[in-house]
C-alpha atoms as a PDB file:
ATOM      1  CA  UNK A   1      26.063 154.382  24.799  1.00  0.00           C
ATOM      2  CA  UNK A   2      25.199 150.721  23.576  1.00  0.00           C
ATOM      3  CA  UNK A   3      24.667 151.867  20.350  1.00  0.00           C
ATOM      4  CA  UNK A   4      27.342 154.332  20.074  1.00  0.00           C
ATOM      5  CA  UNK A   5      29.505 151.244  20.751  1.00  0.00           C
ATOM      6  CA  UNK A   6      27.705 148.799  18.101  1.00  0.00           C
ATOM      7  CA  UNK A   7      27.854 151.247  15.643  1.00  0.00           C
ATOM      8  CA  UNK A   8      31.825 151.713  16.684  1.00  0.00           C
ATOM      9  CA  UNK A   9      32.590 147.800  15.986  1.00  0.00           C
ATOM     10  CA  UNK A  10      30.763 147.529  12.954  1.00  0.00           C
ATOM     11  CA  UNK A  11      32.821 150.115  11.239  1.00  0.00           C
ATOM     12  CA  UNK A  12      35.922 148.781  13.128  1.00  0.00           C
ATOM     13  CA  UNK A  13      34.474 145.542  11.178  1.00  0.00           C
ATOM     14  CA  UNK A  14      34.059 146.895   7.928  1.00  0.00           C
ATOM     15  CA  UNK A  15      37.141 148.670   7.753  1.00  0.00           C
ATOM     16  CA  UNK A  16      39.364 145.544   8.906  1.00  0.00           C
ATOM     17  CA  UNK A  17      37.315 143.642   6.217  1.00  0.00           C
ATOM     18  CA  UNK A  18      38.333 146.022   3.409  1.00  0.00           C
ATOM     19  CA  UNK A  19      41.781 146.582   4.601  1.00  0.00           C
ATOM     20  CA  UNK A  20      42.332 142.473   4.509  1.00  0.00           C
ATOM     21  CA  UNK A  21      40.509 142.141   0.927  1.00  0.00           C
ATOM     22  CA  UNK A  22      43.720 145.371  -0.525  1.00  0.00           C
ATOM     23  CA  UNK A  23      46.139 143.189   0.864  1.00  0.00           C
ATOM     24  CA  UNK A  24      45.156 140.245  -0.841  1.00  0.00           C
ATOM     25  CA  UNK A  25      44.860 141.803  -4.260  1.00  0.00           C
ATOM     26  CA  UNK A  26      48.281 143.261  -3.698  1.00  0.00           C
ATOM     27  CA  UNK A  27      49.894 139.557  -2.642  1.00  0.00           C
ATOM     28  CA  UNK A  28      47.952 138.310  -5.625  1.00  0.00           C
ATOM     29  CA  UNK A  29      49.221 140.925  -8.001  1.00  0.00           C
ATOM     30  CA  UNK A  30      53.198 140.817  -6.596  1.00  0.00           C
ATOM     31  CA  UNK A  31      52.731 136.907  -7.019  1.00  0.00           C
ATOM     32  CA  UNK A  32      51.533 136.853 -10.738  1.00  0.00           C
ATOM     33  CA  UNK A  33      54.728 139.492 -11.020  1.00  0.00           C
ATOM     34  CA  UNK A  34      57.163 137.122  -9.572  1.00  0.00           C
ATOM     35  CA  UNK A  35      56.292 134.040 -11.310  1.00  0.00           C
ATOM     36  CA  UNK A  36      56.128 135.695 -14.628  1.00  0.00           C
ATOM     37  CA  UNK A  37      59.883 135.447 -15.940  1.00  0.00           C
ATOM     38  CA  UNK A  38      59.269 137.207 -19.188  1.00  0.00           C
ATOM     39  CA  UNK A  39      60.590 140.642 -19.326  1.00  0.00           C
ATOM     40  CA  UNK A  40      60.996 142.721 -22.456  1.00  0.00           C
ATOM     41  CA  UNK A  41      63.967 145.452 -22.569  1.00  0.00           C
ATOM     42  CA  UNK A  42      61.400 147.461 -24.996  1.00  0.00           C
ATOM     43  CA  UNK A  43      58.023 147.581 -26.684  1.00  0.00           C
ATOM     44  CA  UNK A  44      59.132 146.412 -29.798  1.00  0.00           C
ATOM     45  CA  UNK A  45      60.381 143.074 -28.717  1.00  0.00           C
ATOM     46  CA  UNK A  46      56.722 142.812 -26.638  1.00  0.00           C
ATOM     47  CA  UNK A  47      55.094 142.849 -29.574  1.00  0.00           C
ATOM     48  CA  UNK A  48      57.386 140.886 -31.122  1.00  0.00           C
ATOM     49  CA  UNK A  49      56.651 138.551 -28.245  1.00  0.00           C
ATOM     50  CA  UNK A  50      52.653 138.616 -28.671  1.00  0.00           C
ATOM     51  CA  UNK A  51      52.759 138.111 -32.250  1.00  0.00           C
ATOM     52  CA  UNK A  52      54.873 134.960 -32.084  1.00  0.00           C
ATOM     53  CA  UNK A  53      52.786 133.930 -28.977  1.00  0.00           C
ATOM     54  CA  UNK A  54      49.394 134.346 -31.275  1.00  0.00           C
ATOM     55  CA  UNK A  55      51.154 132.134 -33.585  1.00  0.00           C
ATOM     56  CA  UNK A  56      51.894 129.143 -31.858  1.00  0.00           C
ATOM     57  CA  UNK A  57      48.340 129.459 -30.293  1.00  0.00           C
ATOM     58  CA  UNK A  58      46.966 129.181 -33.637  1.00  0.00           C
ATOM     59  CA  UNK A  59      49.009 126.083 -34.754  1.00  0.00           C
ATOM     60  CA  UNK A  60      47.814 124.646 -31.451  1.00  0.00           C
ATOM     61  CA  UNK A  61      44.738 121.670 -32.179  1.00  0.00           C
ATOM     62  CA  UNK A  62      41.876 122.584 -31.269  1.00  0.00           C
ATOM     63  CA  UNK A  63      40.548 121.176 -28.002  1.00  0.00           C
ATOM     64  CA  UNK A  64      37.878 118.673 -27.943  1.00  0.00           C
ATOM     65  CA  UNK A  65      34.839 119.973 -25.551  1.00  0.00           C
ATOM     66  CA  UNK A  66      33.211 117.895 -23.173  1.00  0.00           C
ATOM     67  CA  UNK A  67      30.385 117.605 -25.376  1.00  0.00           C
ATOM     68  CA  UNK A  68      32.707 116.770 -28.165  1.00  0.00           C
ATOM     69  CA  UNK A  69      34.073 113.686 -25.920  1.00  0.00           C
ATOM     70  CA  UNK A  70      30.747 112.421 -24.675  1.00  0.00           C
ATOM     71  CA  UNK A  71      29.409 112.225 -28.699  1.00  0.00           C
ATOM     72  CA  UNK A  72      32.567 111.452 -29.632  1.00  0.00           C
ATOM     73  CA  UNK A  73      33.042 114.380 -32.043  1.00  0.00           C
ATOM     74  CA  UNK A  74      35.832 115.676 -33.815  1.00  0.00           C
ATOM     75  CA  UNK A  75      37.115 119.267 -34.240  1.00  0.00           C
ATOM     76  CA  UNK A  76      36.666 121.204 -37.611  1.00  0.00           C
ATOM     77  CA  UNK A  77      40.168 121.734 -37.663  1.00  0.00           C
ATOM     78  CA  UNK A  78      40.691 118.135 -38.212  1.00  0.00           C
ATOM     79  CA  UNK A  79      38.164 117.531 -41.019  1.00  0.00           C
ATOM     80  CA  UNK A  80      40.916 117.674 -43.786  1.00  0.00           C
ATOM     81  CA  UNK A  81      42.497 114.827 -42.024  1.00  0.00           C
ATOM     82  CA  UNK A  82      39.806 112.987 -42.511  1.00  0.00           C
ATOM     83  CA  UNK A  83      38.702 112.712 -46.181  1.00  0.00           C
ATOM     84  CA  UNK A  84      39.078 109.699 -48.103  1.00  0.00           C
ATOM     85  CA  UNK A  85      41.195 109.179 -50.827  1.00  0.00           C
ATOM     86  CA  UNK A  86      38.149 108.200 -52.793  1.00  0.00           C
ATOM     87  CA  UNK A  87      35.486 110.234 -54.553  1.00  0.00           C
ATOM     88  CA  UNK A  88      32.931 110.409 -56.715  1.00  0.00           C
ATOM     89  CA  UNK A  89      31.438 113.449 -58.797  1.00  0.00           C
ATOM     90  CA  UNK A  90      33.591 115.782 -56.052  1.00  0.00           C
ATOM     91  CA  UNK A  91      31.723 114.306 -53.241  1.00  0.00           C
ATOM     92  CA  UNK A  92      34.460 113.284 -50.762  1.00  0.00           C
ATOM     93  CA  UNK A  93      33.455 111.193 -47.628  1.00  0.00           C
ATOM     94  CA  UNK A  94      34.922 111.652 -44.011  1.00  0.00           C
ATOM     95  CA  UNK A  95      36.541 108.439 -42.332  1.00  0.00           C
ATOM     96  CA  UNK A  96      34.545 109.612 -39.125  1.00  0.00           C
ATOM     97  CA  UNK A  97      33.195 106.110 -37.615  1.00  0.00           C
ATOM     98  CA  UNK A  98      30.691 105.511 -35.228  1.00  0.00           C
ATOM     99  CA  UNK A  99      31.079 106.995 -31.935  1.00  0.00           C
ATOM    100  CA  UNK A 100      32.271 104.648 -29.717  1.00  0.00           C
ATOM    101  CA  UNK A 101      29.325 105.386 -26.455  1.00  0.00           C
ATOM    102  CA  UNK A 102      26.983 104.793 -29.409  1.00  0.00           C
ATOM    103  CA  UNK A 103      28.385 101.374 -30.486  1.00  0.00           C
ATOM    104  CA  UNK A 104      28.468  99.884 -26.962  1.00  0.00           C
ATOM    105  CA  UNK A 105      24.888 101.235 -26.574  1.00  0.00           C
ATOM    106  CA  UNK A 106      24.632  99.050 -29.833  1.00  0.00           C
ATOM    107  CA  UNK A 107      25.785  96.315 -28.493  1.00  0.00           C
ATOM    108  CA  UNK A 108      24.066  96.408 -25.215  1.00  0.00           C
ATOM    109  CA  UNK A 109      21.313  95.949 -26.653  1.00  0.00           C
ATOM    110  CA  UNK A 110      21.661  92.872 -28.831  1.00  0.00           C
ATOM    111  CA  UNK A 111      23.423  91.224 -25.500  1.00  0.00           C
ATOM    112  CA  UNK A 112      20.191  92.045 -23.869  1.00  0.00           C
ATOM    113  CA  UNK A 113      18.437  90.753 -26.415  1.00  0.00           C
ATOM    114  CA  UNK A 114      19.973  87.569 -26.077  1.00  0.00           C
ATOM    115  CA  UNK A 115      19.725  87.409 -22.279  1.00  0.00           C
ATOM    116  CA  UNK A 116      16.277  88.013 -22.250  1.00  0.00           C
ATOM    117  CA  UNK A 117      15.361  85.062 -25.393  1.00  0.00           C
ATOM    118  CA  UNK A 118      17.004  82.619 -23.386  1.00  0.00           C
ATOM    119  CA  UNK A 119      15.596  83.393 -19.769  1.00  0.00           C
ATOM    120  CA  UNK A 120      12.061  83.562 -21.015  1.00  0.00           C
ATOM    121  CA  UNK A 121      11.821  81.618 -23.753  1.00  0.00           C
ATOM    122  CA  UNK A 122      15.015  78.667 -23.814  1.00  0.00           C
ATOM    123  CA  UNK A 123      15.571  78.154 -19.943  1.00  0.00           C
ATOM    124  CA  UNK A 124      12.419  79.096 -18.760  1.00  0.00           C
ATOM    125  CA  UNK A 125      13.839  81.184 -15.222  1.00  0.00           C
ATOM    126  CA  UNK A 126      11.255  83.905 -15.852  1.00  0.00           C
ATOM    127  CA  UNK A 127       7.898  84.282 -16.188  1.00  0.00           C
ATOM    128  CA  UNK A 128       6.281  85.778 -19.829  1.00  0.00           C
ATOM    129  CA  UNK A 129       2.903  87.753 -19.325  1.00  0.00           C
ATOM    130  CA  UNK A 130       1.128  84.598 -19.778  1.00  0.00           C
ATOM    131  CA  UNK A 131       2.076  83.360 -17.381  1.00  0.00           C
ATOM    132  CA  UNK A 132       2.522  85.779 -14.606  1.00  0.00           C
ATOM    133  CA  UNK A 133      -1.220  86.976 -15.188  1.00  0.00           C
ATOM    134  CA  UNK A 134      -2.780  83.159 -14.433  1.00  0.00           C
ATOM    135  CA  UNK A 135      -0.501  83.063 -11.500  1.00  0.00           C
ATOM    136  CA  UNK A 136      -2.247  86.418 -10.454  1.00  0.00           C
ATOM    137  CA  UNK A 137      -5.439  84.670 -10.732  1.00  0.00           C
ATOM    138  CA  UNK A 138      -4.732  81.706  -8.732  1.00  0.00           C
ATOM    139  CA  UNK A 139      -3.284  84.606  -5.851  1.00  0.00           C
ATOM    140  CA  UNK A 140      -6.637  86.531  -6.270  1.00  0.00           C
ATOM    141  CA  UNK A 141      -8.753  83.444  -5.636  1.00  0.00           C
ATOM    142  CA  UNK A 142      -6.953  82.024  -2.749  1.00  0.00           C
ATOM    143  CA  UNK A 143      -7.038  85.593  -1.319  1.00  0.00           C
ATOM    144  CA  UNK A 144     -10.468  85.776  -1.746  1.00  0.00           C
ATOM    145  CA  UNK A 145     -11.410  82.133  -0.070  1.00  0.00           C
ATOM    146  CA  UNK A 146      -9.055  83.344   2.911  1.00  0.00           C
ATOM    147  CA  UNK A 147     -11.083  86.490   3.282  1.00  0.00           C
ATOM    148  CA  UNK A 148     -14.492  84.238   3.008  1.00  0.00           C
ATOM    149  CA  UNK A 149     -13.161  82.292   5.882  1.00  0.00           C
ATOM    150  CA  UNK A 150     -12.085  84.900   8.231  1.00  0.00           C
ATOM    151  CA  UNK A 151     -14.840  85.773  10.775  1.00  0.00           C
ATOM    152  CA  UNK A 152     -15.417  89.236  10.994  1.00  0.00           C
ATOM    153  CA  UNK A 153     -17.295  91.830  12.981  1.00  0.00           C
ATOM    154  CA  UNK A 154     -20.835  89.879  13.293  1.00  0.00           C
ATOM    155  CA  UNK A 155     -19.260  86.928  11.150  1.00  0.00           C
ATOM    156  CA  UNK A 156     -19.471  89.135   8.034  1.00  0.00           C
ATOM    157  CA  UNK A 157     -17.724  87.396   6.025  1.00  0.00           C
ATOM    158  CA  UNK A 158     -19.022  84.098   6.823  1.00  0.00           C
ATOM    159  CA  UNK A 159     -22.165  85.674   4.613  1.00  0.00           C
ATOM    160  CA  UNK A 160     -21.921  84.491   1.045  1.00  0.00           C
ATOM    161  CA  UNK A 161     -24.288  83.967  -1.749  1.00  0.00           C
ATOM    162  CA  UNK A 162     -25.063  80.391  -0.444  1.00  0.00           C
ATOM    163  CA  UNK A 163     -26.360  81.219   3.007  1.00  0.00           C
ATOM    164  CA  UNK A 164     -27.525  84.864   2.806  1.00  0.00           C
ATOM    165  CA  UNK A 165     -30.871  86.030   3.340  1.00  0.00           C
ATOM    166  CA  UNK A 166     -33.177  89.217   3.196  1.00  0.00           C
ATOM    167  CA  UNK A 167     -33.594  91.019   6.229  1.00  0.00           C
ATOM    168  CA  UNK A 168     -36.311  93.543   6.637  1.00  0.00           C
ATOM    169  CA  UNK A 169     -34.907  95.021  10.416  1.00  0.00           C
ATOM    170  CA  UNK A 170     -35.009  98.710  10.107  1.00  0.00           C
ATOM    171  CA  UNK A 171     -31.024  99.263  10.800  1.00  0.00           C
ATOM    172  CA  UNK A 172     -30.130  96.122   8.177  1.00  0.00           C
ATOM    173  CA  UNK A 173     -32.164  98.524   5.742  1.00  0.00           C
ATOM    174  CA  UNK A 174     -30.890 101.718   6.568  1.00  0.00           C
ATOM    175  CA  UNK A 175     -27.233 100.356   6.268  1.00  0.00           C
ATOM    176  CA  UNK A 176     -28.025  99.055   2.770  1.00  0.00           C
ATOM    177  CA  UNK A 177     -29.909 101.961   1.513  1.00  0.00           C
ATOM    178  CA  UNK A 178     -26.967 103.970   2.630  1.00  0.00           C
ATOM    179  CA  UNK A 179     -24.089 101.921   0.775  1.00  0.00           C
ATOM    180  CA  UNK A 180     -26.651 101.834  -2.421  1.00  0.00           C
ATOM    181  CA  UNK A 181     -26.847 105.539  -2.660  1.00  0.00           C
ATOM    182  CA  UNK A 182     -22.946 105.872  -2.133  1.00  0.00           C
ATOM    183  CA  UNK A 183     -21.974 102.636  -4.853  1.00  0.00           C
ATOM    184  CA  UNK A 184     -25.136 101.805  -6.335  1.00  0.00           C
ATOM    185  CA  UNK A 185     -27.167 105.028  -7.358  1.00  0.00           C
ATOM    186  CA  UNK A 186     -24.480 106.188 -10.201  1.00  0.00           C
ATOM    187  CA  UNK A 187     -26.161 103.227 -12.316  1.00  0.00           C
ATOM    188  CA  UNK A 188     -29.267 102.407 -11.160  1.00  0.00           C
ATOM    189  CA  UNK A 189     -30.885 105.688  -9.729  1.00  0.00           C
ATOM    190  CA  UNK A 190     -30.732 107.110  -6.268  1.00  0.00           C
ATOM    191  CA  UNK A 191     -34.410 105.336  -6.060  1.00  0.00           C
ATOM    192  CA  UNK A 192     -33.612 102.389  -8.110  1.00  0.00           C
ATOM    193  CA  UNK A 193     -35.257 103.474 -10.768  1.00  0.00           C
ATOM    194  CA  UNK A 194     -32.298 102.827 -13.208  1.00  0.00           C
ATOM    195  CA  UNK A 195     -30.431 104.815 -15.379  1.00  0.00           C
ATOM    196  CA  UNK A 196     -27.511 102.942 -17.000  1.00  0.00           C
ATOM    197  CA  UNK A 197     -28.475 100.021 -15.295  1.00  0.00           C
ATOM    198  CA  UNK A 198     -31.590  98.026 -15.540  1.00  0.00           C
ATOM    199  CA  UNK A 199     -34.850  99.511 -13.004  1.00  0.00           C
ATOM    200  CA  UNK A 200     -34.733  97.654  -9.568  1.00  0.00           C
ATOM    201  CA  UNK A 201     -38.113  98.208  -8.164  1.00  0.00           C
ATOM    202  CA  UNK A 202     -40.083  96.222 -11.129  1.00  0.00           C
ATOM    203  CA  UNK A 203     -40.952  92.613 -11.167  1.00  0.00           C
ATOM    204  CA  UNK A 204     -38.395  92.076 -14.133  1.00  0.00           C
ATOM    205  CA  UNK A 205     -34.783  90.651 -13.569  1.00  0.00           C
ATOM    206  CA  UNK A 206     -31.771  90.148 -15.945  1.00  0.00           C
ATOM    207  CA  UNK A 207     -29.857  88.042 -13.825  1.00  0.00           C
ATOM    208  CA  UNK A 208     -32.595  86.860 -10.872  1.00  0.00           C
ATOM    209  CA  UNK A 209     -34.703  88.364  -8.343  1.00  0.00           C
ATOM    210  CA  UNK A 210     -33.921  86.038  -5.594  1.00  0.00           C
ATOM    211  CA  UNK A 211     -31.859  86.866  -2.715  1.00  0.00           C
ATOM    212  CA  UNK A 212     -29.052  84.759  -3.765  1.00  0.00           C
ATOM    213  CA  UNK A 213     -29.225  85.898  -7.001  1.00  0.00           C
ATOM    214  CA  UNK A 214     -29.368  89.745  -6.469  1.00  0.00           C
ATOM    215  CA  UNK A 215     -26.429  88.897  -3.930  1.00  0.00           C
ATOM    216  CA  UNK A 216     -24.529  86.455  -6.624  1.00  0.00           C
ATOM    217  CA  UNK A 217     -24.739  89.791  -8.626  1.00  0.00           C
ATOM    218  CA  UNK A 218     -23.508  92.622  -6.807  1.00  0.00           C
ATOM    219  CA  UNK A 219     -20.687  90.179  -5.215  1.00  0.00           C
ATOM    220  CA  UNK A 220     -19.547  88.680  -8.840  1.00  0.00           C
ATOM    221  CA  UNK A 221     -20.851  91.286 -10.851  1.00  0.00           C
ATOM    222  CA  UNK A 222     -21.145  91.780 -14.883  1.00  0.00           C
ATOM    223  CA  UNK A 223     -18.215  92.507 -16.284  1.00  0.00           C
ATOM    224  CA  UNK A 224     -19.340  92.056 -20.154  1.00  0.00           C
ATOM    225  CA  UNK A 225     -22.183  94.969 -19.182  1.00  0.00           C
ATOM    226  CA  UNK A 226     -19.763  96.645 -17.249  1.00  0.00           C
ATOM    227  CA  UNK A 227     -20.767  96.210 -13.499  1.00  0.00           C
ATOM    228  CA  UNK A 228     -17.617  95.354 -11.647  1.00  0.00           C
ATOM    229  CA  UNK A 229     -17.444  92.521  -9.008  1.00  0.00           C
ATOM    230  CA  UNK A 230     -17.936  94.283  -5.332  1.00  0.00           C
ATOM    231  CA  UNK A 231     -16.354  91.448  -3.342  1.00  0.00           C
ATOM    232  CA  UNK A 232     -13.029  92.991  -3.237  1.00  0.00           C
ATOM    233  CA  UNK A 233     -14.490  96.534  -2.006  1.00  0.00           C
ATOM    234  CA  UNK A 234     -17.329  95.160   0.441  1.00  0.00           C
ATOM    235  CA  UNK A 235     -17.391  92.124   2.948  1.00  0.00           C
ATOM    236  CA  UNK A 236     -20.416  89.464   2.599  1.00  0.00           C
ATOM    237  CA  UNK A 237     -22.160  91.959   5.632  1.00  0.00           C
ATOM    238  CA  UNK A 238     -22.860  95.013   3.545  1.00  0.00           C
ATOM    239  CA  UNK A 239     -23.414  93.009   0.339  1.00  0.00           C
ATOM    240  CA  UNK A 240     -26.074  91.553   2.159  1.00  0.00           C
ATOM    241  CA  UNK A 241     -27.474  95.008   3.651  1.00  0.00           C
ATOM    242  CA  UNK A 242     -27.660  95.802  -0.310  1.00  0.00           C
ATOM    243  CA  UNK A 243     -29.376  92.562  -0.865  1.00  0.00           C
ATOM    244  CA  UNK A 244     -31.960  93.595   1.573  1.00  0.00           C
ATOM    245  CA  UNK A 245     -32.600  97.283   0.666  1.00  0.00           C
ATOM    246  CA  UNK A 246     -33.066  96.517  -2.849  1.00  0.00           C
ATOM    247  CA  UNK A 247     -35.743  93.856  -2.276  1.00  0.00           C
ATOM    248  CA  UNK A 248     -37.423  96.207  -0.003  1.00  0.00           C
ATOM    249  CA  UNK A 249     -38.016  99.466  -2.424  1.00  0.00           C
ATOM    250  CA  UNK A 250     -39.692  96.458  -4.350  1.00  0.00           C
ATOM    251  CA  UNK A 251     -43.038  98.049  -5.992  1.00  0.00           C
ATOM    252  CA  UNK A 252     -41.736 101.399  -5.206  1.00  0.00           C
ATOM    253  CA  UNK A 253     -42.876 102.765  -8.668  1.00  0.00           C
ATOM    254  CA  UNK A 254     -40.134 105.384  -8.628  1.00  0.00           C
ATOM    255  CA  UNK A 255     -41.068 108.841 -10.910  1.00  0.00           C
ATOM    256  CA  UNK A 256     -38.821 108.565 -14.231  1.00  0.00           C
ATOM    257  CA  UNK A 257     -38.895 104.335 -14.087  1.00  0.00           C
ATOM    258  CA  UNK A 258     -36.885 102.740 -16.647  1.00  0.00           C
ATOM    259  CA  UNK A 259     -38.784 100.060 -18.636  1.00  0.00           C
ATOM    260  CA  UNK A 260     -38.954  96.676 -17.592  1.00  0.00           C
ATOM    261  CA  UNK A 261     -35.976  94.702 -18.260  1.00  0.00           C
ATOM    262  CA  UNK A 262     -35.102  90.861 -18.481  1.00  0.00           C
ATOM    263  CA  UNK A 263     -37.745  88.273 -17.277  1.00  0.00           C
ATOM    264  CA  UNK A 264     -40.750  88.236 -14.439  1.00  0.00           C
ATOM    265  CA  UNK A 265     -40.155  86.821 -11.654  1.00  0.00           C
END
């Protein structure tokens, strides 16, 4: 019974729907009727009516697009309007100037111009490239002094390459052999045996085998060899760690060794 019902509205529906959508398109027809006044007494004087209508439309201008009024185009039907009186060898030239969007895009820029010479370079309000780069420095090494002085887990970053030493406690090495293999081992071999970088487990050093001095290293880095500076990535602790694990594979005499490198220490 429920869905004899259902199936009752929706056609009640459908049928209300179409009926309203016939009415409409008879009000719309018996409106465009009414507010038409022309009538024509015969078909002759209809066409006479078209062809004067088709007339007038094509003395009508032609109407600019909206593409034609954001370039600032004009019409075909307007090109013999605007030749020159001048010519030369039967080449005419059209007095079509520059749009106007273009010209104030023009200008724009030369007022920019301007603005920018004298904020940078007469009255000084902004900062060149110079300038804003040895600011960044001065930013960088005040943030890094603030991070030396704030005490960490353990004082961590209290650790620094004037106070560090080498640690041989079994957890100190495991921590460091850990962070070498994960930042270390790309250049110097998962062993230290070196690779791109120089062999760590010789007696030979580049830049020192001390403690400070392998610490000095991995904290400031190389940048003309291309090993970056770690102090912004690690805190004095885990340097440290690194410090300590690399002293202790020390004599290791990893298979595949690089050759010595630098002086013996």
């Amino acid at each position: 019974m429920n869905d004899i019902l259902l199936w009752a509205l929706l056609f009640v529906s459908v049928s209300i729907l179409i009926a309203a959508i016939l009415v409409l398109r008879v009000i719309k027809i018996f409106v465009q009727q009414s507010l038409n006044p022309t009538y024509f007494a015969s078909t002759e004087e209809k066409e006479k009516y078209l062809i004067e209508q088709n007339k007038l439309e094509a003395e009508k201008p032609e109407k600019k697009t909206l593409w034609n009024w954001i370039l600032g185009l004009r019409p075909l039907s307007e090109e013999k309007d605007l030749v020159m009186e001048h010519e030369f060898d039967g080449i005419a030239e059209l007095d079509n100037p520059t749009p106007a969007w273009f010209m104030v895009l023009f200008y724009g820029t030369i007022i920019f111009a301007i603005g920018y010479m004298l904020n940078y370079h007469v009255i000084g309000w902004g900062k060149s490239q110079e300038q804003e780069y040895a600011a960044e420095l001065v930013q960088a090494e005040e943030d890094r002094l603030v991070m030396l002085q704030k005490p960490g887990a353990g004082g961590a970053n209290k650790i620094n390459e004037n106070n560090v030493e080498a640690s041989s406690d079994e957890a100190v090495l495991q921590a460091g052999a850990a962070l070498f293999k994960n930042v270390c081992s790309p250049c110097h071999g998962e062993h230290g045996e070196g690779t791109v970088g120089p062999n760590l487990t010789d007696e030979y050093w580049l830049h020192g085998g001390t403690v400070k001095d392998i610490f000095r290293t991995i904290k400031y880095g190389v940048p003309e060899k291309g090993m970056i500076a770690w102090e912004k990535s690690m805190n004095g602790k885990q340097i440290a760690d690194i410090t300590s694990y690399i002293l202790s594979i020390k004599g290791s005499n990893p298979p595949g060794a690089k050759a010595p490198q630098g002086d013996k220490e």
